[in-house]
Each structure stands twice: as C-alpha cells, then as structure tokens.
Protein backbone atom coordinates (compact mmCIF):
# COMPACT_ATOMS: atom_id res chain seq x y z
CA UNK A 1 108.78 125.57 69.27
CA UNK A 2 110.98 122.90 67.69
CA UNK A 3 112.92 122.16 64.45
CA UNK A 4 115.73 120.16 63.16
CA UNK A 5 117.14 123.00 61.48
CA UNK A 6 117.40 126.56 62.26
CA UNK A 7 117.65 129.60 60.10
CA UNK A 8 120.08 132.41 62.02
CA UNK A 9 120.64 135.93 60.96
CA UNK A 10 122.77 138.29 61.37
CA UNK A 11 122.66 139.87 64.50
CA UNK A 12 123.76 143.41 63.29
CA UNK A 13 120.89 144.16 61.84
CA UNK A 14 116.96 143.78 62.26
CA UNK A 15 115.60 140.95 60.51
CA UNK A 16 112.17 141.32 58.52
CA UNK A 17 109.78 138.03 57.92
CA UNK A 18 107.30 138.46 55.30
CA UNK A 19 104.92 135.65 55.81
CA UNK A 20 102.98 135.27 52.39
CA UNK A 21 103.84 136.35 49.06
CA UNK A 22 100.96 137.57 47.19
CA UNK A 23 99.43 140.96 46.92
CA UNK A 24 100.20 142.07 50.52
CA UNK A 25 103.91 140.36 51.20
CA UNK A 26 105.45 140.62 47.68
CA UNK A 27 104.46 144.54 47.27
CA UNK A 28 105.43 145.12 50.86
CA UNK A 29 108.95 143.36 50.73
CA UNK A 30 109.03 144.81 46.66
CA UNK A 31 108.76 148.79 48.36
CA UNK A 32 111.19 147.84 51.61
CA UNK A 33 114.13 146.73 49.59
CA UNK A 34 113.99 150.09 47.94
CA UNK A 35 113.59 152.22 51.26
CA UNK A 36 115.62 150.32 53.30
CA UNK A 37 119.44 150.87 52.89
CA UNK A 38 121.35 147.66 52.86
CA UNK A 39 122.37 147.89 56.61
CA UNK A 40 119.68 148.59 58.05
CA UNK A 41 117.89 145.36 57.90
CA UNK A 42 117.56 142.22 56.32
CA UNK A 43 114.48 140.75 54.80
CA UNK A 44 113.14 137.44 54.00
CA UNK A 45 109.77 136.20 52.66
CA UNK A 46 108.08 133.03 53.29
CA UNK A 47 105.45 131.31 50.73
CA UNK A 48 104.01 128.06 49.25
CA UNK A 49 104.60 129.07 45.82
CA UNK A 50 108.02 131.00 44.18
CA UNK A 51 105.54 133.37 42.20
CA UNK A 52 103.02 135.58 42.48
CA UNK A 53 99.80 135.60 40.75
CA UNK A 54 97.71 138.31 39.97
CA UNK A 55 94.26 137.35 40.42
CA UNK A 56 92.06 139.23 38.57
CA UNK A 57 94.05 138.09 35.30
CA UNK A 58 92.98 134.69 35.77
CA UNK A 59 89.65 134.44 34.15
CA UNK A 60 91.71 135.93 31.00
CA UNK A 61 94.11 133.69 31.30
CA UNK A 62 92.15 130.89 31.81
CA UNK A 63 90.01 132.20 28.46
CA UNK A 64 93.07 132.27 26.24
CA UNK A 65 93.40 135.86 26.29
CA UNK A 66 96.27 136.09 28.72
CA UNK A 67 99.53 133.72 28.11
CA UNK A 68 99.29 132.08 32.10
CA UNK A 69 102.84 132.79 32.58
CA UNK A 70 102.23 136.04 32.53
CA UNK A 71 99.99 136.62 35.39
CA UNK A 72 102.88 135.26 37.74
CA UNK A 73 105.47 137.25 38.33
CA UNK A 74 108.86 135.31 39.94
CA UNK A 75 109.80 136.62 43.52
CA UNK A 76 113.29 135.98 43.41
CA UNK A 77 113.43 138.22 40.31
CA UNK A 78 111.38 141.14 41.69
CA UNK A 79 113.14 140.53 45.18
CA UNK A 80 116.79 140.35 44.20
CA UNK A 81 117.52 142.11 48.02
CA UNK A 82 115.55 140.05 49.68
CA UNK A 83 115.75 135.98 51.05
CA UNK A 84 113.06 133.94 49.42
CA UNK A 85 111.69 130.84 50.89
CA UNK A 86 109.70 128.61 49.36
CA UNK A 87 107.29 126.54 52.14
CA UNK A 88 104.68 126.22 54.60
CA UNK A 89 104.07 128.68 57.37
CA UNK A 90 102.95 126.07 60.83
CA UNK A 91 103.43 127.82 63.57
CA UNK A 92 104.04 130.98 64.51
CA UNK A 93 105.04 132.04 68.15
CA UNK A 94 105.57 135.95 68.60
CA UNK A 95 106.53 135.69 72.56
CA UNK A 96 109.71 133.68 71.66
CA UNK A 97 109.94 136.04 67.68
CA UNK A 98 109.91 132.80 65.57
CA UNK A 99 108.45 130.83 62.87
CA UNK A 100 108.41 127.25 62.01
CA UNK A 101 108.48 126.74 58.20
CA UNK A 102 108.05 123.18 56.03
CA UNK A 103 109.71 123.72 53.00
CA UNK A 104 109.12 121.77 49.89
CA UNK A 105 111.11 118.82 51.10
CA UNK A 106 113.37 118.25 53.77
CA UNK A 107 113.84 119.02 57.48
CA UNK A 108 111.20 122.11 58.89
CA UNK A 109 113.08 125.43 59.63
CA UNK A 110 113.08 127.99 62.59
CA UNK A 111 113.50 131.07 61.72
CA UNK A 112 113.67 133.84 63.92
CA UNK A 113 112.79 137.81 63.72
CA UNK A 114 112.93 141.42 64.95
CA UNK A 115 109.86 142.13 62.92
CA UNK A 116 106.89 140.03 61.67
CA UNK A 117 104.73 140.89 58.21
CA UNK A 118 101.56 139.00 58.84
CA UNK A 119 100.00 138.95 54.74
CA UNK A 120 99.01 134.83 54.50
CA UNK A 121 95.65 135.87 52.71
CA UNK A 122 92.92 134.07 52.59
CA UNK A 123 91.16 130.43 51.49
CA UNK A 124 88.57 129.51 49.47
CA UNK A 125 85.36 129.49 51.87
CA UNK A 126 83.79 126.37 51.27
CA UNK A 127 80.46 125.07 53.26
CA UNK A 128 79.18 121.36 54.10
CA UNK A 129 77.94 120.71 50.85
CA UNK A 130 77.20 117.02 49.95
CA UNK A 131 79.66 116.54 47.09
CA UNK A 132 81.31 119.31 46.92
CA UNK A 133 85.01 117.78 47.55
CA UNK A 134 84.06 115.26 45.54
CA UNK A 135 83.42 117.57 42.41
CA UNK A 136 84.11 121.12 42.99
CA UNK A 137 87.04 122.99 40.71
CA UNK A 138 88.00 125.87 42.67
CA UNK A 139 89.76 129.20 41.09
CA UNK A 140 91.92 131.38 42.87
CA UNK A 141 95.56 130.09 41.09
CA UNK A 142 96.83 129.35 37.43
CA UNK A 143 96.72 125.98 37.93
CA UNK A 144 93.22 126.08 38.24
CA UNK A 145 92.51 128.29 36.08
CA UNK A 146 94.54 125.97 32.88
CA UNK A 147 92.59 122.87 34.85
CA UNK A 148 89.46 124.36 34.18
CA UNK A 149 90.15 125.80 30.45
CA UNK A 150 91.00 122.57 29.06
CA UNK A 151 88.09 121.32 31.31
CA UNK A 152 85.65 123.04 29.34
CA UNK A 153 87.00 122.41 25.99
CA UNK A 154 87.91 118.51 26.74
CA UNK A 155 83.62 118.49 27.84
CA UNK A 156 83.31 120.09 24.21
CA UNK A 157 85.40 117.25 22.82
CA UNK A 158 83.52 114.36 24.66
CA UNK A 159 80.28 115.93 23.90
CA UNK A 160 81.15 116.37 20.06
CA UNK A 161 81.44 112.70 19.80
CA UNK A 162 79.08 110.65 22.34
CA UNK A 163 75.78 110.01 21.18
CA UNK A 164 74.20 109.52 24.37
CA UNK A 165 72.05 112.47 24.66
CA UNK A 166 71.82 112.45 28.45
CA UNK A 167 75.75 112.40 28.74
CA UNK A 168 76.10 115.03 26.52
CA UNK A 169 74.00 117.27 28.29
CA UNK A 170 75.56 116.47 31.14
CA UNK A 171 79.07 117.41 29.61
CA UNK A 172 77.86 120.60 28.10
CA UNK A 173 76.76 122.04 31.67
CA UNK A 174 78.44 124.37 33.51
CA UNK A 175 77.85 125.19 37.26
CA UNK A 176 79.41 128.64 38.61
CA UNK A 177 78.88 128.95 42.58
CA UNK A 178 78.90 132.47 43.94
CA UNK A 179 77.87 135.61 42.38
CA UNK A 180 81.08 137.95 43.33
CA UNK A 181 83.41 139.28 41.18
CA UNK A 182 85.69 135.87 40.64
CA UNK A 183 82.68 134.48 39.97
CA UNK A 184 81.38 136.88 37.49
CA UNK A 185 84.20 137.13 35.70
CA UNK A 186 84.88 133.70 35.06
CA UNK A 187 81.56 132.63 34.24
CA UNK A 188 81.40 135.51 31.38
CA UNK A 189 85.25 134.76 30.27
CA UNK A 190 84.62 130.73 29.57
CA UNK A 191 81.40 131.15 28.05
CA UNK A 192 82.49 133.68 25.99
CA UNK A 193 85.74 131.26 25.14
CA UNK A 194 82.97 128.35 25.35
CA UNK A 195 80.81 130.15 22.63
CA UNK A 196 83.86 130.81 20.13
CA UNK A 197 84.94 127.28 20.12
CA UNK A 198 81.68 125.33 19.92
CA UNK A 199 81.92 127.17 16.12
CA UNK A 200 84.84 124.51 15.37
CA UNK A 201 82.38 121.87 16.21
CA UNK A 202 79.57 121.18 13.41
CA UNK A 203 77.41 119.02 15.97
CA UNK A 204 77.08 121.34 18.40
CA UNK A 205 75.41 124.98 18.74
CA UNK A 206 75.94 127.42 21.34
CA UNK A 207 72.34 126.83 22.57
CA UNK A 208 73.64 123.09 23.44
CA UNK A 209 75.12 124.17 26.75
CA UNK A 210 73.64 125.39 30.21
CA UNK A 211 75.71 127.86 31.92
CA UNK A 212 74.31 128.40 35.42
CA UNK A 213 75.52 131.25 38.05
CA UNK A 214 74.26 130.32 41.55
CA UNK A 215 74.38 132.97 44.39
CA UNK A 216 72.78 132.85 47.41
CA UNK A 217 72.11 136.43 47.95
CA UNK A 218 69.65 138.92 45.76
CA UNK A 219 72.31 140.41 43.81
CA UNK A 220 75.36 139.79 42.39
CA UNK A 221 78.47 141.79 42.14
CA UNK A 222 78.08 143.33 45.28
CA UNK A 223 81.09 145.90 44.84
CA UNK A 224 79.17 147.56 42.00
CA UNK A 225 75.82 149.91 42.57
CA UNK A 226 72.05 147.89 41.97
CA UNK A 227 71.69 149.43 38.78
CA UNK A 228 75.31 148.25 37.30
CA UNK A 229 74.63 144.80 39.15
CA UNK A 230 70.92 144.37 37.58
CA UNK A 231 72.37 145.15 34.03
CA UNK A 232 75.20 142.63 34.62
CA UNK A 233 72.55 139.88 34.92
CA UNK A 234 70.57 140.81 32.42
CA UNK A 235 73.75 140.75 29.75
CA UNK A 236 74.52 137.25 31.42
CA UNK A 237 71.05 136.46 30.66
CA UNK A 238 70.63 137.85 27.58
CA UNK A 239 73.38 135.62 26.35
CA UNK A 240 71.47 132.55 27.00
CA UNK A 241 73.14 132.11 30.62
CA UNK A 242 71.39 131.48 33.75
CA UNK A 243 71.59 133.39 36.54
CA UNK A 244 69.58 132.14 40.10
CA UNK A 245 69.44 134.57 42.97
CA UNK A 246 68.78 133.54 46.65
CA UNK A 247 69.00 130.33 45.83
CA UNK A 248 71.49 127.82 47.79
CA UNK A 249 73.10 124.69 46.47
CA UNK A 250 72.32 121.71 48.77
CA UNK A 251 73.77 118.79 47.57
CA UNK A 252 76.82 118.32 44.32
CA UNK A 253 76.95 114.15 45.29
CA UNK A 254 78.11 112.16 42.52
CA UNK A 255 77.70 115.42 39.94
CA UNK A 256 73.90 115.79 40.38
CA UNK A 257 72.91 119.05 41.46
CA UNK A 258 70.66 120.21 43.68
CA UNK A 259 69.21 123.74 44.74
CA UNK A 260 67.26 124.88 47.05
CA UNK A 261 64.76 126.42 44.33
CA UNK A 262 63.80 123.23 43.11
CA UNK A 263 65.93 122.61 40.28
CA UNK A 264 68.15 119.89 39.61
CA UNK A 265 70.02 118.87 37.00
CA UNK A 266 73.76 117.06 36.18
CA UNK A 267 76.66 118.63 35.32
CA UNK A 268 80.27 117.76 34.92
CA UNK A 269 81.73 120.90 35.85
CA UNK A 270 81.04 122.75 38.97
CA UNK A 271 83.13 125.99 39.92
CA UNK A 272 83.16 127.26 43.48
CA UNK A 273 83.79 131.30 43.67
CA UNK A 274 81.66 131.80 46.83
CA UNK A 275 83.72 133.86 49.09
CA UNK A 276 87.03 133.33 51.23
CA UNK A 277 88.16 133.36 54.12
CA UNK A 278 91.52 134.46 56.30
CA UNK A 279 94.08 131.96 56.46
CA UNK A 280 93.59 129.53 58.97
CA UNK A 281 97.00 130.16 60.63
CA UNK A 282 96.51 133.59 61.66
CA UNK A 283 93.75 132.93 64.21
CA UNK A 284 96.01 129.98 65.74
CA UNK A 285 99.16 132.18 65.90
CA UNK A 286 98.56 133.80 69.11
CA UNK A 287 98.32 137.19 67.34
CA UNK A 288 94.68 139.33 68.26
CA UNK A 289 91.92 138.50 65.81
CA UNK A 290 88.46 139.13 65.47
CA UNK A 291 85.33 136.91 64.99
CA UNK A 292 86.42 135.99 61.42
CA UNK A 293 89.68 135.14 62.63
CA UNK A 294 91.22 138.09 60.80
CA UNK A 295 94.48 140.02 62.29
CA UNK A 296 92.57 143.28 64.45
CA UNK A 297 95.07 146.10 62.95
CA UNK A 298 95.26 149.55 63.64
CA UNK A 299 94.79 152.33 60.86
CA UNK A 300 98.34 152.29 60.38
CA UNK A 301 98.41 148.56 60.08
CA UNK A 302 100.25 147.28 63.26
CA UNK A 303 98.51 144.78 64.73
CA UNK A 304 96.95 145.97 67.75
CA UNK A 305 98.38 146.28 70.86
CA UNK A 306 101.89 144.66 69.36
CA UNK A 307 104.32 147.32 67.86
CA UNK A 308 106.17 144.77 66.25
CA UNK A 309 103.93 142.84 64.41
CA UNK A 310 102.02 144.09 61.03
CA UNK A 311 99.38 142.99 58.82
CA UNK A 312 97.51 143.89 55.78
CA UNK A 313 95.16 142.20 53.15
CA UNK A 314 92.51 139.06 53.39
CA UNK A 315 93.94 138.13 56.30
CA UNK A 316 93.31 141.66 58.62
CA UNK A 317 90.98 143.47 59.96
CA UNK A 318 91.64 147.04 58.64
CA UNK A 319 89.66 149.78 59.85
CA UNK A 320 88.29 151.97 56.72
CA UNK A 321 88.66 155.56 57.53
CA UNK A 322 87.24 156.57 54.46
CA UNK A 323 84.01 155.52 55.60
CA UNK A 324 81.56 157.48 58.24
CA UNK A 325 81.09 154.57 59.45
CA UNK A 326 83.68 153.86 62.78
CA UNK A 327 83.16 149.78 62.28
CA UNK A 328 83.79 150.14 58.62
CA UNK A 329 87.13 147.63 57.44
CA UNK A 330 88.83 147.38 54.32
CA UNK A 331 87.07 144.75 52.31
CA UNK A 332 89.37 142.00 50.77
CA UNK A 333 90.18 143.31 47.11
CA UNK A 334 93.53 143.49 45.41
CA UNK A 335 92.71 147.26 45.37
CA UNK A 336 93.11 147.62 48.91
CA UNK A 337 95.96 145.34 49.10
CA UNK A 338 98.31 147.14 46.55
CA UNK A 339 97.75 150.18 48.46
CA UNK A 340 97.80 148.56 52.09
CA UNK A 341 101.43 147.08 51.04
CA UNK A 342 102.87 150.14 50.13
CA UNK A 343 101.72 152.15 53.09
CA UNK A 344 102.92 148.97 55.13
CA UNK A 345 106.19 149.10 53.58
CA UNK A 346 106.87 153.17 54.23
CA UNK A 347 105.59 152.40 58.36
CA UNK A 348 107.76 149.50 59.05
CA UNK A 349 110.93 151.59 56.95
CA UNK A 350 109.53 154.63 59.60
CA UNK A 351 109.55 152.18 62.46
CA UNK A 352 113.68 150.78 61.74
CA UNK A 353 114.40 154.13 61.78
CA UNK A 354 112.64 155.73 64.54
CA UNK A 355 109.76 157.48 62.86
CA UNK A 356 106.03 157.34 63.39
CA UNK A 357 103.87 154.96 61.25
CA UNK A 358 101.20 156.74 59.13
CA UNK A 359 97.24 155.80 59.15
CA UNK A 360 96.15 154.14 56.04
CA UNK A 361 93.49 156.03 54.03
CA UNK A 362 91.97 155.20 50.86
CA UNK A 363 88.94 156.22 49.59
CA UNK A 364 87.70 153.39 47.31
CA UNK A 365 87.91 154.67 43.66
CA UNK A 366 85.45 152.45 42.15
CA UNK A 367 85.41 148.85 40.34
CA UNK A 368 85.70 146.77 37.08
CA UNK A 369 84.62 143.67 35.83
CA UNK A 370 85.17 141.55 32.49
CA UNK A 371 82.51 139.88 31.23
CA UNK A 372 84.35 138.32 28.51
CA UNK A 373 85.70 139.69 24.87
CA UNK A 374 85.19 143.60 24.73
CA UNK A 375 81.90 143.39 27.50
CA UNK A 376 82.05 144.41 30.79
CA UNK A 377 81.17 146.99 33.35
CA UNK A 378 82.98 149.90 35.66
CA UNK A 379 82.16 152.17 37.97
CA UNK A 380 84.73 154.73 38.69
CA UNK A 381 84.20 157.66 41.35
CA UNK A 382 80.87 157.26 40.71
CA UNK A 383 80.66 156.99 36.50
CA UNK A 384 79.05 154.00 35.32
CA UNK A 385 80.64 152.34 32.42
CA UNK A 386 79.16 149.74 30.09
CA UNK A 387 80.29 147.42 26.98
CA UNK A 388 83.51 148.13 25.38
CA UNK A 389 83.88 150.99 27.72
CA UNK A 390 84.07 149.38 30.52
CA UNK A 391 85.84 146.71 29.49
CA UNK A 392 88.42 148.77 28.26
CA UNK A 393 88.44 150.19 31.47
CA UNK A 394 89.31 146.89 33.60
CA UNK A 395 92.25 145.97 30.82
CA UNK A 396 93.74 149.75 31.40
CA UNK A 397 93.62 149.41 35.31
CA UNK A 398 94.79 146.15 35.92
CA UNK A 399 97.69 146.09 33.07
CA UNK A 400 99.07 149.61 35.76
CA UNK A 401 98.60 147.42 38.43
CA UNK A 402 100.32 144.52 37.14
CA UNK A 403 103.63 144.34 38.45
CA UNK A 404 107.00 144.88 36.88
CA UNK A 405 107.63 146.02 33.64
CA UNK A 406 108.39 142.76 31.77
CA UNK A 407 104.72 141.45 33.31
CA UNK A 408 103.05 144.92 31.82
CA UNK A 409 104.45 144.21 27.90
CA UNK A 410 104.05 141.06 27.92
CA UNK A 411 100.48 140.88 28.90
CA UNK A 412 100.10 143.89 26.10
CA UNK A 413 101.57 141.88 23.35
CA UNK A 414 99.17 139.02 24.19
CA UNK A 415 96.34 141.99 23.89
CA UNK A 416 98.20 142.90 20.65
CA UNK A 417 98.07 139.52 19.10
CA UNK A 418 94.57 139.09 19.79
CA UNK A 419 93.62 142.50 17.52
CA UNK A 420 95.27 140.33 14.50
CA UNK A 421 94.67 136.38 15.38
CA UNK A 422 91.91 134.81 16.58
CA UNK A 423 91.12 133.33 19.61
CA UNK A 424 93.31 129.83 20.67
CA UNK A 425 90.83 126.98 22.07
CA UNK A 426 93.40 124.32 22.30
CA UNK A 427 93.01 122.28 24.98
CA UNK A 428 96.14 120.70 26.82
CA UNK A 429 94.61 117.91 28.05
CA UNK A 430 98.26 115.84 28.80
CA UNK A 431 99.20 118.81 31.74
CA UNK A 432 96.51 117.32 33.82
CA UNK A 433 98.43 113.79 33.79
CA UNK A 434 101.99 113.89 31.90
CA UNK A 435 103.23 110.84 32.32
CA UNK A 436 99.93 109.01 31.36
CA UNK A 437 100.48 108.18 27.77
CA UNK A 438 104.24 106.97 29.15
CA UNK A 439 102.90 104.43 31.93
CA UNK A 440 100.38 103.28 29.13
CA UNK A 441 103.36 102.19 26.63
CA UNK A 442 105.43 100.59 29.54
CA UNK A 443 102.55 98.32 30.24
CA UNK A 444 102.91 96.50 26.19
C-alpha cells in the first residue's frame, strides 16, 4: 500500500482503528475510552462524516418533530480521548496492519494499527431499475431527510399554484419503495406532516395527494408479528394511503412509474427504503466474508480466524445465539448494534489486557415503529401495542438510546414544544442551492 503521507503512533502503546463512526464505531470507541486507562492504548476513529446520526430519528426529524441537529451527535465531543478523522476508508490491508484513508482534501493517509474495529455499515441496496438514479431520493442521513421535507412541502407549493391539472397530480404524488421499517416510518411521518400542512392551503384537500408504499414481498414490517404488520397496513390504508404488496417497480424513467401489477402513474417524488447492504469495502479488504459480503465473526465478535481484527453491525455476520436456530445472525438493527458495540468494546479492553473475550448474547426484546403524530405500533417481549401506546413506546425507547445527555434533553424539549405549538411546515427551499439567488443578482 502507498500514500504521500503517513500517520505514526506511538510505539509504547497499542494503537486502536475504528473504521466507521455510526452505531457500531462511535459506541465502541465511546465505551473503550472509559475502560481503557490512558496508557494502555491509543485510539483513533475513521469516518466520512464528523457526526453521528441516529437513524431511527430521522423520519421525525424530517417531519418537523425533531430539530435535525439533534439526531447527530459530534464525535469529537463524545470522543474527547480519542483521534478523530474525518475521510474515506480505500483500502485496507491486515497482513501489513494498515489503512489507506482520503480525507476531505489533501494528500491520502497511511495509518497503521495493533488492532482493527471493522463497523463501516452498510449502503442503500439499490437494483437495476430504469430511472432510478435519475429520480430516486434516498433516506438513511439528515441531509436527506431536510432534502426530502422541503421536497414535499415545495410539491405543495407548486401544486397550490399551477393550474395544470396533470402537473399537479403529478406534484402531489408520493412514491415510498420498500415496506421495512425506514420505509414505514417515513411514509406515515410525511404524510402525517403532508396532511397538517395541505390545511394552510385553501386549494388543496388532503384527498388531492397519492401516497403509495411499494414492497415487493407479502408483508410489510417484517420485524413485527402478521397480526401487528396486517393492522399497520390497514391504518396506512385507512388514511387514504396506498399500500401494494408483491408488487415490483420496473421502470422510474423520466418520473413515470411503472409496476409490475399494472399500474402506472407519475410522480415527482420517489423514496427508496428497500433494504441495504454491507459496505462495499469490507468484502475487498482481504478480511473473511460471507455470500453477502458481510465480515464472518465469531459470537464474541472477532472476526474469524483473525484475533486481531473485530467487527460488529450491518457490515458482519454475527451469529445469534439467542436463536435455536445454529445459522441464525444478528439482523441489521440499531438494537443489535448498541448492544454489539458495547460487548465489542469490554472484549477488545479484555484482549489489551490479557483476558478472554465474552460471546455476545441478546435475546431480541421486541420492536417499535412511528407511524406519524401519536400512531404507531410495538411489540415488546411479546405485548402488542397500538395507537398512542405504542407510539409512546418508540419515543420512550429511542430518547434512552439516544446518546449523550445534551442529545436526550434536547430532543425532549423539541417533544415539549410540540405539546404547546403546533406543528412547523416551513420549507427551506434555499439549503438545497445557497448561493442561487446570489449567482442570479451577479448576472444584472
């Protein structure tokens, strides 16, 4: 491997690289630098991005419930002991114990390790779709997810005032791709939003737009039991929303949509929720991997067959030992990953000091899902929650999962505020292209 420039550390003391700062690498590095004494190693953690965002907020936040700063939390506040690095993972090479990393600008860096922290997630899985590049939004950061809130509302606006009834109904349709729970969520969380701010708009009535949910399966929410997943779709339905099962979408080209049950229809907003995938990077790293290209880990979540190497999350194969089942893995949920991170964290702190790395064992407690403004359903060791309930239920766990303290009141107070004001639909159309209206005036 080659660089211009190379990172060198200390050689006193083992040096930890975190590759990936989400769920899996900022919880892990978060729970080292507090059992981990200061000389007994040093860690660093790679990732694109300086914060880290916790997912399930972002149908909230992207609904005006949830200010978006704050379902990011800033690693170099959280990891005050550790070295953060903002850039690109492109190569790794374990034989030689370094990584070749493009930061933001500038020359690529080599850095080199004692022990390696495998947590790059996963990608939006995307098929050969005609179209689909051309006019897909995805949703799995806040930038998409305050792209596609003043999306929705800016369709509102242009709908409002063209007279052109085929444009219109164009404008006010809405195309959600895959039935899981990002899907879900959102889908429920911008209609809802959708449905409180076409009141501000005397030409238009809630029964103007066509929301569709696509999945190409018989169900969705497939984390929940039948029963919970057949009454989510008939609450989505019941609202006036569509919701196709086994049905495909074969071709997006040019905004015209086509599926494979027949229908077709334009729309100006498509969303694609329909699965991910692990990290490219990890299946060309040299590293074992399975069929999915996922990181093969052992139970205690060293990868297999390399006791210096770890990995947890999207991006590994975790056996489940909580199952009966001895091909059972982990499946990719931030549940898992909180939990995965701090079990990582207490092996490799075992490992630096000599000890023996514990399995990982979780028994999966159960799920929640928003389905916008006091809806939504639960299902926790076994107890099926509905409505309000339920609802309640996903704001409770997820504000104890958030991390940090400053994260957990401020996400309360936006909660708070919400009891006593209503509901914000402005759209900030000018984030999408700042310096627009500037260009514009240097041109007369």
């Amino acid at each position: 491997m080659t660089a211009n420039v190379a990172v060198r550390r200390p050689s006193r003391k083992p040096h930890i690289l975190v590759l990936g700062g989400g769920y899996v690498g900022m919880y892990t590095a978060y729970r080292l630098q507090k059992l981990l004494r200061r000389g007994e190693a040093s860690i660093t953690i790679v990732d694109q991005a300086p914060n880290m965002t916790y997912q399930p907020f972002l149908p909230e936040a992207a609904a005006g419930s949830i200010e978006p700063r704050h379902v990011v939390v800033p690693l170099r506040r959280v990891l005050r002991r550790c070295d953060v690095l903002t850039g690109t993972v492109t190569a790794i090479d374990h034989s030689s114990k370094k990584t070749i990393v493009k930061p933001l600008e500038g020359d690529s860096l080599e850095i080199d390790y004692d022990i390696l922290v495998v947590a790059l997630g996963s990608i939006a899985r995307t098929l050969p779709i005609p179209g689909l590049d051309e006019v897909g939004i995805g949703f799995r950061s806040v930038g998409e997810a305050i792209y596609l809130r003043n999306h929705v509302l800016s369709r509102l606006d242009f709908a409002a005032t063209s007279e052109d009834p085929e444009l219109r109904r164009r404008a006010l349709t809405f195309v959600f791709i895959g039935g899981g729970y990002a899907g879900v969520e959102a889908f429920a969380e911008l209609e809802d939003m959708a449905r409180y701010a076409v009141r501000l708009y005397p030409d238009l009535a809630p029964e103007d737009m066509r929301w569709v949910l696509v999945e190409a399966t018989g169900r969705i929410l497939p984390e929940v039991s039948t029963t919970l997943s057949a009454y989510t779709a008939n609450e989505l339905t019941g609202r006036g929303m569509e919701v196709d099962l086994n049905t495909r979408v074969e071709s997006l080209t040019g905004g015209h949509v086509a599926l494979s049950n027949a229908d077709t229809f334009d729309a100006d907003t498509v969303v694609w929720t329909a699965g991910v995938r692990a990290n490219p990077l990890v299946a060309r790293s040299g590293l074992p991997v399975d069929e999915k290209g996922r990181l093969r880990c052992a139970a205690t979540l060293r990868v297999q067959g390399i006791p210096d190497a770890w990995g947890a999350g999207d991006c590994a194969r975790v056996p489940d030992l909580s199952e009966h089942d001895p091909d059972a893995t982990c499946g990719p949920s931030a549940q898992h990953a909180v939990r995965q991170a701090k079990q990582l964290a207490e092996n490799i702190a075992a490992a630096v000091r000599g000890g023996q790395p514990k399995d990982y064992v979780h028994a999966y407690a159960g799920s929640v899902a928003s389905l916008g403004l006091h809806k939504g359903v639960a299902e926790i060791y076994g107890v099926k929650l509905r409505g309000f309930a339920a609802w309640f239920m996903h704001r409770t766990y997820h504000v104890s999962r958030m991390p940090t303290l400053n994260r957990k009141v401020r996400v309360l107070a936006d909660w708070t505020l919400s009891l006593f004001f209503r509901r914000e639909v402005v759209s900030l159309g000018e984030i999408q292209d700042p310096r627009r209206s500037f260009v514009n005036a240097t041109k007369h």
